[in-house]
N, C-alpha and C. Protein backbone atom coordinates (compact mmCIF):
# COMPACT_ATOMS: atom_id res chain seq x y z
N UNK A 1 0.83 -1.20 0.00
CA UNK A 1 0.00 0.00 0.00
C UNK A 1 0.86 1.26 0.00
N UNK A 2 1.77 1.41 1.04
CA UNK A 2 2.58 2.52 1.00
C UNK A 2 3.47 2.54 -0.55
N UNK A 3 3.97 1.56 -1.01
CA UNK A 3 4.68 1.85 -2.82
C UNK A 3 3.56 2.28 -3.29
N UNK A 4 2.55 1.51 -3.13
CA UNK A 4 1.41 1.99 -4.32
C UNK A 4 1.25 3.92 -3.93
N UNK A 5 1.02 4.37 -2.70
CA UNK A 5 0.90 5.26 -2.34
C UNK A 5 2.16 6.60 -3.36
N UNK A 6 3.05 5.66 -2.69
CA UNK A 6 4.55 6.88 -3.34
C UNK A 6 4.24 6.74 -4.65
N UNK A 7 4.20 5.66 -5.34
CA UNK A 7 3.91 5.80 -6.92
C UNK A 7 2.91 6.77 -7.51
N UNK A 8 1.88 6.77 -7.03
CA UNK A 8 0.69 7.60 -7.24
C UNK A 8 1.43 9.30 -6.93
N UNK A 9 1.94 9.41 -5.62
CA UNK A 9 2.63 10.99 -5.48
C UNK A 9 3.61 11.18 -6.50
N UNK A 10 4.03 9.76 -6.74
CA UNK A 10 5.24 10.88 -7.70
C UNK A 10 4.75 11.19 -9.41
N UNK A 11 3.44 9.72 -9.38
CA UNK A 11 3.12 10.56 -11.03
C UNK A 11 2.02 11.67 -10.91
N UNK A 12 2.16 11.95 -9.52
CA UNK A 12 1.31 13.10 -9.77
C UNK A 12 1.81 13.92 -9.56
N UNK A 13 3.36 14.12 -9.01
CA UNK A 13 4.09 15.09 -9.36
C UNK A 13 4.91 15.62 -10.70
N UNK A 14 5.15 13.98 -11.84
CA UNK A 14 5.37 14.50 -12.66
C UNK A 14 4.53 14.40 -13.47
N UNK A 15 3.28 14.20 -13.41
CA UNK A 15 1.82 14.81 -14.17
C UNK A 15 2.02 16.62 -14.46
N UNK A 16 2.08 16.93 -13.06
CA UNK A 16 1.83 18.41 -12.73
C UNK A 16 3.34 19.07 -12.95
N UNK A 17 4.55 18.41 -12.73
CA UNK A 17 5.81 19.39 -13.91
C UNK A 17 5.17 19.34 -15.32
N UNK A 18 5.03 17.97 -15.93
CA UNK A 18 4.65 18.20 -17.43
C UNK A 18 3.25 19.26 -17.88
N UNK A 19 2.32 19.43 -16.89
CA UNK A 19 1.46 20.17 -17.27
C UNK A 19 1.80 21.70 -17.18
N UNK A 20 2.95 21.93 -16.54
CA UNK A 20 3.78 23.47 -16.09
C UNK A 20 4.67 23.28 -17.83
N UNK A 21 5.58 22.41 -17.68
CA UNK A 21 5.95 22.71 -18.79
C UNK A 21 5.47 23.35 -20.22
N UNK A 22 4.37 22.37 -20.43
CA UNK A 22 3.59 22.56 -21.34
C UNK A 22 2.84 24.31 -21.60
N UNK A 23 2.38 24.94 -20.16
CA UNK A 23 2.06 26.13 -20.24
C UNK A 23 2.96 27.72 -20.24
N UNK A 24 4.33 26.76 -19.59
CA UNK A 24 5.39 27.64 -19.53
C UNK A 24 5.68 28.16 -21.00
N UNK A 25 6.29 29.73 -21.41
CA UNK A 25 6.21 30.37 -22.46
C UNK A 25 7.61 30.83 -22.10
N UNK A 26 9.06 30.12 -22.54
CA UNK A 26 10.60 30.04 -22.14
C UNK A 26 11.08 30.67 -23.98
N UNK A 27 11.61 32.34 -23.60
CA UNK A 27 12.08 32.61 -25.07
C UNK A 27 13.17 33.65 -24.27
N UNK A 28 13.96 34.12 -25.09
CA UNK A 28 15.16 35.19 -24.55
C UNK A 28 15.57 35.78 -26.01
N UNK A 29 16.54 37.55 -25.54
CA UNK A 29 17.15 37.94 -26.39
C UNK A 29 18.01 38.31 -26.37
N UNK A 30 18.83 39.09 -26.86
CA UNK A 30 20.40 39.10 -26.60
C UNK A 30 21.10 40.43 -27.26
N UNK A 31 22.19 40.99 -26.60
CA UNK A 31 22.44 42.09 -27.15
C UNK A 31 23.59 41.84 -28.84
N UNK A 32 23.58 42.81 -29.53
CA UNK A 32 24.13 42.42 -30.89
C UNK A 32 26.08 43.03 -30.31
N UNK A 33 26.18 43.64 -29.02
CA UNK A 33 27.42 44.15 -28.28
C UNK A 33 28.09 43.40 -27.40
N UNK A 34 27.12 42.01 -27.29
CA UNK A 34 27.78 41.17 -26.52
C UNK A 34 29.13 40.43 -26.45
N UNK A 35 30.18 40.14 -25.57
CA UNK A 35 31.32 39.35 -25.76
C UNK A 35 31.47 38.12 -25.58
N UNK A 36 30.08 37.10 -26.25
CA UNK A 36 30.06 36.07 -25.19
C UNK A 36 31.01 35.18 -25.30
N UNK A 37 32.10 35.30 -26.45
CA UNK A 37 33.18 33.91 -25.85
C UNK A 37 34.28 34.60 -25.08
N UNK A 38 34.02 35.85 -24.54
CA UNK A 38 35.04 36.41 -23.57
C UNK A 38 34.81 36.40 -21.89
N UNK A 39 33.32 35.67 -22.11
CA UNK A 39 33.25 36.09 -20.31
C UNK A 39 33.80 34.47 -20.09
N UNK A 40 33.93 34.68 -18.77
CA UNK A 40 34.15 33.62 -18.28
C UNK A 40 33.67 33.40 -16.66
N UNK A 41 33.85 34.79 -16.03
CA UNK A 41 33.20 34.30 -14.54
C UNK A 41 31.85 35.12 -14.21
N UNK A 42 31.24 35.23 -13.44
CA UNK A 42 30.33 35.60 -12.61
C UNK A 42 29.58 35.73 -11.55
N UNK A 43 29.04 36.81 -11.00
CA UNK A 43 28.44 37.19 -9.70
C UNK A 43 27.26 37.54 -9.73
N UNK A 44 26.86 37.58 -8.21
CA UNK A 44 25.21 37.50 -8.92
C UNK A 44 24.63 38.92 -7.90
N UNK A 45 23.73 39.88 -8.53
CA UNK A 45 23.67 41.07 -8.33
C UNK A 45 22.67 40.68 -6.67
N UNK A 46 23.02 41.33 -5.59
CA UNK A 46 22.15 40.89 -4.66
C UNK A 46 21.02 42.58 -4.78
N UNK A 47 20.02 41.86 -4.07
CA UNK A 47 19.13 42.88 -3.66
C UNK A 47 17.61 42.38 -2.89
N UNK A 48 16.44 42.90 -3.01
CA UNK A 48 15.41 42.53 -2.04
C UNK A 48 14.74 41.50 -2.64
N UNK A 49 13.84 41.07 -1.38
CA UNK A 49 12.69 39.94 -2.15
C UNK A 49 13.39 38.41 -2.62
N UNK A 50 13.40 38.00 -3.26
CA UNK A 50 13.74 37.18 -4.04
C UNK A 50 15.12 36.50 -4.52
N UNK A 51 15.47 38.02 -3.83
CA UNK A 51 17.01 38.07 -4.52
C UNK A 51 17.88 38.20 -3.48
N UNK A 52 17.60 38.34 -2.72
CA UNK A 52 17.63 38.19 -1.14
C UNK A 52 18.47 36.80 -0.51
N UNK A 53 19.80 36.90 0.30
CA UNK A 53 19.74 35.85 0.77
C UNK A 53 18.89 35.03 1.56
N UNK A 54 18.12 35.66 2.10
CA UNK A 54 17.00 34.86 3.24
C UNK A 54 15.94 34.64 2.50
N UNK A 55 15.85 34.30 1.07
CA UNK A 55 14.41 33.64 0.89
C UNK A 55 15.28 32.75 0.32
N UNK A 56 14.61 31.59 0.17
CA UNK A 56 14.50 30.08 0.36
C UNK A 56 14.22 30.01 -1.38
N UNK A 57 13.30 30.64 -2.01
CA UNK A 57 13.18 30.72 -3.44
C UNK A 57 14.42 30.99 -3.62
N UNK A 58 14.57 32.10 -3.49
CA UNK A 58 15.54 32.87 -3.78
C UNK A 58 16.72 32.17 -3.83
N UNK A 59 17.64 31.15 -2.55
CA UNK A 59 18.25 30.13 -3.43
C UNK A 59 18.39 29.01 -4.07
N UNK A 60 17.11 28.70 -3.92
CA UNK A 60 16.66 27.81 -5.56
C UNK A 60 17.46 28.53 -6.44
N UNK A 61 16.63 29.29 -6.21
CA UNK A 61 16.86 30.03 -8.09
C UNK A 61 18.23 30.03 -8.11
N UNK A 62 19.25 30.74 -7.51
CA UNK A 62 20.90 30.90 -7.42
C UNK A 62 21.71 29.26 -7.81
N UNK A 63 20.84 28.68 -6.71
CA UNK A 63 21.24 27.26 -7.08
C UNK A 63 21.58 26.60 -8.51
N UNK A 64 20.25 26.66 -8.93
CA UNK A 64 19.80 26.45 -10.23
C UNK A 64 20.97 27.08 -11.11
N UNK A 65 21.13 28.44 -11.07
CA UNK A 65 21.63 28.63 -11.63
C UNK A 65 23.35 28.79 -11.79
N UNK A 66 23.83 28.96 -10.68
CA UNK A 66 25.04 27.95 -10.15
C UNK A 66 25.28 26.86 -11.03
N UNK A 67 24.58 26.34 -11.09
CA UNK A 67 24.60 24.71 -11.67
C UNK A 67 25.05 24.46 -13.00
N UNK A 68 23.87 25.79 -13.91
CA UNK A 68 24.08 25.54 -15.02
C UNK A 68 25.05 26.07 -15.30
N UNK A 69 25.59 27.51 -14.64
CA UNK A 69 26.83 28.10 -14.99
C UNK A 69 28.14 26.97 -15.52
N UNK A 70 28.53 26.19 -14.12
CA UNK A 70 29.26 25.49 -14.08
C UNK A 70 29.42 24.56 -15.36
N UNK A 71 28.21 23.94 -15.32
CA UNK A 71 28.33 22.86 -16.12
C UNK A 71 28.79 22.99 -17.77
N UNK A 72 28.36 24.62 -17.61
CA UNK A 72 29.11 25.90 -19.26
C UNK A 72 29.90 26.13 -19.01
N UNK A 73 31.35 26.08 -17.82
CA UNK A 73 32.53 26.35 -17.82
C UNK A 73 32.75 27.54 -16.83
N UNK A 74 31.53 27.95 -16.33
CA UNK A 74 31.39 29.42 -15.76
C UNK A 74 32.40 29.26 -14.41
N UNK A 75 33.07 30.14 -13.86
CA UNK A 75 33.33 29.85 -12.39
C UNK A 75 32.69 30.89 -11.50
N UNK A 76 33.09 31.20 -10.24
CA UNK A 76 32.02 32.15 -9.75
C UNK A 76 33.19 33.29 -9.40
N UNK A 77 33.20 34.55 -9.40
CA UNK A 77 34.30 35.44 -8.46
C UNK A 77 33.74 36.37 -8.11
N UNK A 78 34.46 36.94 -6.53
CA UNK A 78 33.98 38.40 -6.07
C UNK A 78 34.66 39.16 -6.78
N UNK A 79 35.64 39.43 -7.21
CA UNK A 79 36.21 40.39 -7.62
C UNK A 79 36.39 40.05 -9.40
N UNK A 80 35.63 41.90 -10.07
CA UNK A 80 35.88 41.99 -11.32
C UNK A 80 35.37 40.61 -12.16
N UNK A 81 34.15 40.05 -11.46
CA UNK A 81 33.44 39.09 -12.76
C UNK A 81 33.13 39.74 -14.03
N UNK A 82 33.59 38.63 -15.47
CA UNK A 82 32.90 39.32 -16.21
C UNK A 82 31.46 39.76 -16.60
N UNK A 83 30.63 38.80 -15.35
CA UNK A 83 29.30 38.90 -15.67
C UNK A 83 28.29 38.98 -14.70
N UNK A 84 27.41 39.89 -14.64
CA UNK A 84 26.67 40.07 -13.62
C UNK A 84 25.42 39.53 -13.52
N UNK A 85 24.95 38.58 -12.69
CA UNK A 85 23.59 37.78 -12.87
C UNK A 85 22.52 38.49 -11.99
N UNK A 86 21.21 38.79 -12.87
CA UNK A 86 19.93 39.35 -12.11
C UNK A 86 18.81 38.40 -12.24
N UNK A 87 18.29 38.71 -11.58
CA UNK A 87 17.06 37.83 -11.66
C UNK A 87 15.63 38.15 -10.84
N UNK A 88 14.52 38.38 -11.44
CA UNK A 88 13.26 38.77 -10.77
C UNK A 88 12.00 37.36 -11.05
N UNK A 89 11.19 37.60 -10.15
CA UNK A 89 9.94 37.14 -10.17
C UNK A 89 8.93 37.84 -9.90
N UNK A 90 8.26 38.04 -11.58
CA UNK A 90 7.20 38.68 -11.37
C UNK A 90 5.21 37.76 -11.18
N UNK A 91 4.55 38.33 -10.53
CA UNK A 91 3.46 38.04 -10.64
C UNK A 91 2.48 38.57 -11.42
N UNK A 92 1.84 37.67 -12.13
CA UNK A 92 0.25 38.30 -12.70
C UNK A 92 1.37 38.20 -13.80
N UNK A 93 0.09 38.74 -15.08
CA UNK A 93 0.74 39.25 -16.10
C UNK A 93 1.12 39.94 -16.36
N UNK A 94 1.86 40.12 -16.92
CA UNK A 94 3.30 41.05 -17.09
C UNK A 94 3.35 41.51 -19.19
N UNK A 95 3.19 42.99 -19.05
CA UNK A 95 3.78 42.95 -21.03
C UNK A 95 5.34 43.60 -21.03
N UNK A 96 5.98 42.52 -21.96
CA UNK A 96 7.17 42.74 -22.24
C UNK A 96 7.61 43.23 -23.42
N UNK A 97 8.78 43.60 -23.81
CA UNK A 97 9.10 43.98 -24.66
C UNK A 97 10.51 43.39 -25.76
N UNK A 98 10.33 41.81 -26.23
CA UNK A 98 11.38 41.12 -26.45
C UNK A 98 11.98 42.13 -27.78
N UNK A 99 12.50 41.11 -28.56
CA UNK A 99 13.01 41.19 -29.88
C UNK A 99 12.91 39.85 -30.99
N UNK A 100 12.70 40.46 -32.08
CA UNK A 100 13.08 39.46 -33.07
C UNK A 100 14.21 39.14 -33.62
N UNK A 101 15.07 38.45 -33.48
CA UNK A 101 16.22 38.30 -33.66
C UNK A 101 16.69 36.72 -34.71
N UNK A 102 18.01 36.95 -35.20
CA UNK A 102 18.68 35.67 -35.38
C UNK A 102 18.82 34.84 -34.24
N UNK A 103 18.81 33.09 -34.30
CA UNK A 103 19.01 32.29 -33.51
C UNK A 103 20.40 33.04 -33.02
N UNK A 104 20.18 32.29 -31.46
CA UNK A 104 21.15 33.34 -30.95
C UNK A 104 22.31 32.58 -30.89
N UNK A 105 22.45 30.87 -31.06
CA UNK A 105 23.84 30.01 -30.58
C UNK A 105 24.43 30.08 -31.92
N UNK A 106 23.48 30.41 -32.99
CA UNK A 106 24.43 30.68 -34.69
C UNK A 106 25.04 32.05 -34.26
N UNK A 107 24.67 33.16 -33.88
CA UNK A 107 24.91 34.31 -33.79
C UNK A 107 26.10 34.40 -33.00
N UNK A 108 26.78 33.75 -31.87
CA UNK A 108 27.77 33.31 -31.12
C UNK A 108 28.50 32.66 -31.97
N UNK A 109 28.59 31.32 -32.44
CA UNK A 109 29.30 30.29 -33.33
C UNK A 109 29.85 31.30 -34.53
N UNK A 110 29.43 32.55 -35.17
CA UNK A 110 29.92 33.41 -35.96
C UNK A 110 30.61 34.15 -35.44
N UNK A 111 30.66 34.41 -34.04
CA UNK A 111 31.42 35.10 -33.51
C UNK A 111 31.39 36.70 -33.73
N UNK A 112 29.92 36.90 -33.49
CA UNK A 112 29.52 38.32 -34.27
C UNK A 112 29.56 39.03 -33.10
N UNK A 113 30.08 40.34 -32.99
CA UNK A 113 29.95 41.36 -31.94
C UNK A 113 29.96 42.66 -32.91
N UNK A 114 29.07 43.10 -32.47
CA UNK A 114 28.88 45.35 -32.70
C UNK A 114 29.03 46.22 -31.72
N UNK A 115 30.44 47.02 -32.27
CA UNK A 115 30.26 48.11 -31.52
C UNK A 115 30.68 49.07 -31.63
N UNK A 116 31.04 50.29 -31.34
CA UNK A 116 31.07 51.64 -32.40
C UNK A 116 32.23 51.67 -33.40
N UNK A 117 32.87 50.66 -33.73
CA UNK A 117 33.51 50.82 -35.38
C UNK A 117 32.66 50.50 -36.04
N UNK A 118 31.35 49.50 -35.42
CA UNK A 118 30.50 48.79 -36.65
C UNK A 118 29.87 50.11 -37.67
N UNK A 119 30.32 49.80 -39.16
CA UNK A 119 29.56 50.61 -40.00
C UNK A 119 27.97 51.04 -39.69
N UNK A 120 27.37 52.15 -39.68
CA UNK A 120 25.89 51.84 -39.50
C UNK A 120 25.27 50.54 -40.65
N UNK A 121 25.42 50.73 -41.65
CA UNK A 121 24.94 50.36 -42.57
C UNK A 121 25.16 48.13 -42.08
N UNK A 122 26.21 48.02 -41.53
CA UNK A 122 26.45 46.57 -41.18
C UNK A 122 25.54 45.95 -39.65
N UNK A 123 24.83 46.86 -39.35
CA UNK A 123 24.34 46.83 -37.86
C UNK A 123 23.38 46.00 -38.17
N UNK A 124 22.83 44.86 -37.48
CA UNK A 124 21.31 44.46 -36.85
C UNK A 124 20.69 45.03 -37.07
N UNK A 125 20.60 45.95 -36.26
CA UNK A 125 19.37 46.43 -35.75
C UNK A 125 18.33 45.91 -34.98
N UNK A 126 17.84 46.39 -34.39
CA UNK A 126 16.59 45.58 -32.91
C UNK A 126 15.37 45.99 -33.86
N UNK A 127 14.40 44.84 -33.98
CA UNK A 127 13.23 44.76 -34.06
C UNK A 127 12.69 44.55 -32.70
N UNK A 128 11.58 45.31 -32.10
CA UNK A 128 10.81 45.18 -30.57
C UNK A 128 9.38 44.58 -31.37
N UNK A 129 9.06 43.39 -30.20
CA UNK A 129 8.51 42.40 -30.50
C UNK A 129 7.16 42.54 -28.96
N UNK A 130 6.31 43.43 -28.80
CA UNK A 130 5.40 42.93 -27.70
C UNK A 130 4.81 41.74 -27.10
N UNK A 131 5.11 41.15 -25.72
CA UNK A 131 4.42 40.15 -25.53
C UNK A 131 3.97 40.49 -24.55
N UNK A 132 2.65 39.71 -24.18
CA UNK A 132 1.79 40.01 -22.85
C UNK A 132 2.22 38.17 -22.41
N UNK A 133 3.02 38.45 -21.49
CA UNK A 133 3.47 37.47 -20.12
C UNK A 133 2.76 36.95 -19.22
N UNK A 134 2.08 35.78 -19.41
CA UNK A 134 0.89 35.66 -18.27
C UNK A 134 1.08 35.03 -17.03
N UNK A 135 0.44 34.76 -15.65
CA UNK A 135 0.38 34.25 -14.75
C UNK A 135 2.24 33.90 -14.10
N UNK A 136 2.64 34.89 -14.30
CA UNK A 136 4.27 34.78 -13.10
C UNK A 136 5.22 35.08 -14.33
N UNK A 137 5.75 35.80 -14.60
CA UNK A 137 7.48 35.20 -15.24
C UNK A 137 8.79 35.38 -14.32
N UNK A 138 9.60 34.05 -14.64
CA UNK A 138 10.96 34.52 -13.90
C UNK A 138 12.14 34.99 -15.31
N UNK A 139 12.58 36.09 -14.69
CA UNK A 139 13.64 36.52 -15.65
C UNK A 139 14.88 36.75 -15.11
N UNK A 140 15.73 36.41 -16.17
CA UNK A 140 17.05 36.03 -15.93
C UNK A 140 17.90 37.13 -16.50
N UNK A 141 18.99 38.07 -16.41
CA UNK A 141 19.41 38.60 -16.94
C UNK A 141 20.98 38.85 -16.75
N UNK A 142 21.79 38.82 -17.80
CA UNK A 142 23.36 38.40 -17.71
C UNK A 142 23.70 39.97 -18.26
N UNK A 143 24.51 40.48 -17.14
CA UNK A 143 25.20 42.05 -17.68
C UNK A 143 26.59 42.20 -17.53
N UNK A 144 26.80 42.76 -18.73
CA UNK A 144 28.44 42.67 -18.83
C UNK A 144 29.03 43.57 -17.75
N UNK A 145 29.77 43.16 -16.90
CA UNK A 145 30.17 44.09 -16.22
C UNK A 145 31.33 45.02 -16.42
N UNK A 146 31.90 45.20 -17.20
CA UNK A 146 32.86 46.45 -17.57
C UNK A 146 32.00 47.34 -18.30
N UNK A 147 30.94 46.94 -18.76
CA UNK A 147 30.26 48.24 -19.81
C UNK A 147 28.73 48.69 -19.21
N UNK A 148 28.47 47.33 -17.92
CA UNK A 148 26.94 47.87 -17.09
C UNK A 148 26.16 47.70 -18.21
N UNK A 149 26.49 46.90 -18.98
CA UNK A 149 25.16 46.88 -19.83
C UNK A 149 24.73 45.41 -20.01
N UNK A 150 23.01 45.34 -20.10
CA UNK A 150 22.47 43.69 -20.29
C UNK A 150 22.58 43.27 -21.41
N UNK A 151 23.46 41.80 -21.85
CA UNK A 151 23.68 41.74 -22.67
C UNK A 151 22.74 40.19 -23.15
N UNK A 152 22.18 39.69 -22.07
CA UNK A 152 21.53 38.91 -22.79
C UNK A 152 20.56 38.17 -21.79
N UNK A 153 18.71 38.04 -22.07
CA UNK A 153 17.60 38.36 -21.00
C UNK A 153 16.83 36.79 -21.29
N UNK A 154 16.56 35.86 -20.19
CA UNK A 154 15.97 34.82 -20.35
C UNK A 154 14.86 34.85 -19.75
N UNK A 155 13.77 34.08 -20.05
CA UNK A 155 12.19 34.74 -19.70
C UNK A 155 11.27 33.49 -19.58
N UNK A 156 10.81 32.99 -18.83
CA UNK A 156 9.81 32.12 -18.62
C UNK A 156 8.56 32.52 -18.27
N UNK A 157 7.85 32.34 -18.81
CA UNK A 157 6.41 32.80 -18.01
C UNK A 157 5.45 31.78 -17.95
N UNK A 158 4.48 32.04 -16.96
CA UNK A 158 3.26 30.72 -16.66
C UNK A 158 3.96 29.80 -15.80
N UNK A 159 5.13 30.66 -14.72
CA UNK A 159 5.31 30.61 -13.51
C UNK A 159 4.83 30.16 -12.37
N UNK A 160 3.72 29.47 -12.06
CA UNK A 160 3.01 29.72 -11.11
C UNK A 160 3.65 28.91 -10.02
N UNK A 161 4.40 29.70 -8.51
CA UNK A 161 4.84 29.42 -8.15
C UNK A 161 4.41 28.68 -6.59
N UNK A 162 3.80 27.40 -6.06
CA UNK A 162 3.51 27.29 -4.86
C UNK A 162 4.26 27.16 -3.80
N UNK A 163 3.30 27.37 -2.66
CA UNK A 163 4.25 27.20 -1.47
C UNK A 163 5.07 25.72 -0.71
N UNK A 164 5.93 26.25 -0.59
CA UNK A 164 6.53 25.17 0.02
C UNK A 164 7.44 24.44 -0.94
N UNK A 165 8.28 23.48 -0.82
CA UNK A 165 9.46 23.00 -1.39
C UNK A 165 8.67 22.63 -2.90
N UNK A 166 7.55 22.45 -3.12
CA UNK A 166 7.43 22.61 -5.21
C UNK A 166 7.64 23.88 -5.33
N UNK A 167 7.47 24.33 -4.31
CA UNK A 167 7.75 26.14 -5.50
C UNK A 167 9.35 26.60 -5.69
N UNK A 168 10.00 25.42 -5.01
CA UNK A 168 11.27 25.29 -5.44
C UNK A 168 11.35 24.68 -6.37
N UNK A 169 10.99 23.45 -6.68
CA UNK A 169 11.17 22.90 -7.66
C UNK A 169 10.55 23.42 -8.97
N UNK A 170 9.64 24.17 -8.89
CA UNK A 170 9.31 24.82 -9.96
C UNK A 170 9.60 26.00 -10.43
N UNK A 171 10.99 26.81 -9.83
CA UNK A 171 11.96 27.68 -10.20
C UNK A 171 12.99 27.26 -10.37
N UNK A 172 13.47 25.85 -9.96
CA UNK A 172 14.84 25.24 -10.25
C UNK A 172 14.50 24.69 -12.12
N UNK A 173 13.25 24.31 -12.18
CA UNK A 173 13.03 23.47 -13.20
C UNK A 173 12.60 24.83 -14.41
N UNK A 174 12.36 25.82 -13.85
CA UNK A 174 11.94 26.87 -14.83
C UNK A 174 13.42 27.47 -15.16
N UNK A 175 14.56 27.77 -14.50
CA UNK A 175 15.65 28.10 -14.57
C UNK A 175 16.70 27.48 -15.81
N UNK A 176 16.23 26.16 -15.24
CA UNK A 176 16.96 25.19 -16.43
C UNK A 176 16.32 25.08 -18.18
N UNK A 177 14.64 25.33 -18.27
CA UNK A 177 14.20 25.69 -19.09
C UNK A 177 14.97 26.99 -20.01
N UNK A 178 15.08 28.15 -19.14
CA UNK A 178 15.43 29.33 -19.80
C UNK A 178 16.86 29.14 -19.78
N UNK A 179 17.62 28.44 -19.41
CA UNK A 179 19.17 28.14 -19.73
C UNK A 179 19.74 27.41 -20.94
N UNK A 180 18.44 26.77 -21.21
CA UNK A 180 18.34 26.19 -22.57
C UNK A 180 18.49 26.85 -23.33
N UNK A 181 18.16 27.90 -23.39
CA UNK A 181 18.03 29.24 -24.51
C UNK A 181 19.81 29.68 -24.42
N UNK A 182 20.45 29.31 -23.71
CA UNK A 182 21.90 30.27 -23.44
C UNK A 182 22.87 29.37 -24.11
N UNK A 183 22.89 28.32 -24.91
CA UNK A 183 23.95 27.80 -25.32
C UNK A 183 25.86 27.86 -25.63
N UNK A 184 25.99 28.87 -24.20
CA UNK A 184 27.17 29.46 -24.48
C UNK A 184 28.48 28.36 -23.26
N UNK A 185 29.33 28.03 -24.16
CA UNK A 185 30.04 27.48 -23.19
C UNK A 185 31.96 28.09 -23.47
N UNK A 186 32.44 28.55 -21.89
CA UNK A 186 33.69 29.52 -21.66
C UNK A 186 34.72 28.75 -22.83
N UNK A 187 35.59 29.55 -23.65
CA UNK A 187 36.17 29.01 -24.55
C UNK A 187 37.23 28.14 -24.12
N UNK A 188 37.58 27.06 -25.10
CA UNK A 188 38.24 25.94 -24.16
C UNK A 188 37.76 25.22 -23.59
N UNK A 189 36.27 25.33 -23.23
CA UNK A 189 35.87 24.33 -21.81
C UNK A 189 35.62 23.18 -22.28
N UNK A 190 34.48 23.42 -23.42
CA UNK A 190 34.21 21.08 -23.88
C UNK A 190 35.63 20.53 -24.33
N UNK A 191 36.77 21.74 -25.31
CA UNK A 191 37.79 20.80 -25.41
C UNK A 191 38.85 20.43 -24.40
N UNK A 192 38.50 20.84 -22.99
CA UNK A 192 39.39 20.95 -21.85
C UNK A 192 40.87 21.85 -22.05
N UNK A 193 40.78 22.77 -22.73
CA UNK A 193 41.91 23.50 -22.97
C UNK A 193 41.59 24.96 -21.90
N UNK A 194 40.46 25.09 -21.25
CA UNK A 194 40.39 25.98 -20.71
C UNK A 194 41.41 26.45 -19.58
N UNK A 195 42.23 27.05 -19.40
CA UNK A 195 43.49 27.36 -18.22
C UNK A 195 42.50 26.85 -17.23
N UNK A 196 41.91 27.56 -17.04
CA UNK A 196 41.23 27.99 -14.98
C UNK A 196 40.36 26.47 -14.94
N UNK A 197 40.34 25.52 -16.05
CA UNK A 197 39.68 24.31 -15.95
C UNK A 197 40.65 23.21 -15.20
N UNK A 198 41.90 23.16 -16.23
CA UNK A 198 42.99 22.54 -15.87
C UNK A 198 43.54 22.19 -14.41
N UNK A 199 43.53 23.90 -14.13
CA UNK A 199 44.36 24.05 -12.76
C UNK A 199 43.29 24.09 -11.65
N UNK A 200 42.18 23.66 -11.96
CA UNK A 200 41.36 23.59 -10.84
C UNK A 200 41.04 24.98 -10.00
N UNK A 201 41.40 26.25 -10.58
CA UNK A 201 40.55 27.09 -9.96
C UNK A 201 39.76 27.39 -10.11
């Protein structure tokens, strides 16, 4: 009785991830100034709420994203990271303001960056793309830190976050969704040529 019991909780826990998945709305965009095969470490911007060491979401989410850093080659530093990690949770619906863009892991793999030598005439350019964000989004946002500027924004929405340890799991699992979108890994790292891989710092 008790297996039969746990069996039943757990497909009804992953009943109810797959039915989150399914409603979750996971897209991101990215700046055309970005350096992304130059960063390599990062810190994560503190502040209230959420972002907060004392909420319990709050390090889910860090966790989460800890995780994936790593597993891209990322390391973490206080001092002079190249990259600054933000992150909010909003409630209700939310209208945003993405972009239409080129796939963004071709756009990296070309090794494309703009910035004021770029001819006007060779530029992108940003197309703004309105979306209305429903029921929670968590957003992720990576800023270069020598220039303070966001260089590239991950977005989940249909969030809905409950109390108690699923509403962890359903920001750890929404985190990894929108990391999907980041296909960037520190140069050197899959072929193990990375220095700071080698030497274990």
């Amino acid at each position: 009785m008790k297996l039969l019991a746990t069996l039943l909780a757990g497909g009804s826990l992953l009943l109810s991830g797959c039915l989150m998945s399914r409603e979750a709305r996971v897209e991101s965009d990215y700046s055309y100034a970005g350096q992304f095969r130059r960063y390599r470490t990062y810190e994560f911007i503190s502040g209230d709420g959420i972002n907060s060491d004392t909420s319990r979401l709050g390090q889910a989410v860090r966790d989460a994203i800890r995780a994936r850093m790593k597993i891209q080659g990322y390391r973490p530093a206080n001092r002079r990271p190249d990259l600054l990690v933000n992150f909010r949770l909003f409630e209700g619906d939310m209208r945003f303001r993405g972009y239409s863009q080129d796939d963004f892991t071709k756009w990296v793999e070309r090794g494309s960056t703009e910035d004021e030598e770029t001819p006007a005439d060779e530029r992108k350019g940003y197309q703004p793309v309105r979306l209305l964000l429903s029921e929670g989004t968590l957003l992720v946002t990576l800023i270069d830190n020598r220039t303070n500027r966001a260089v590239w924004n991950g977005y989940a929405s249909g969030v809905s976050v409950p109390s108690g340890p699923q509403g962890e799991i359903v920001l750890r699992r929404s985190v990894r969704s929108i990391f999907d979108q980041y296909h960037v890994f520190t140069a050197g790292y899959l072929e193990g040529t990375n220095a700071d891989r080698e030497t274990g710092e």
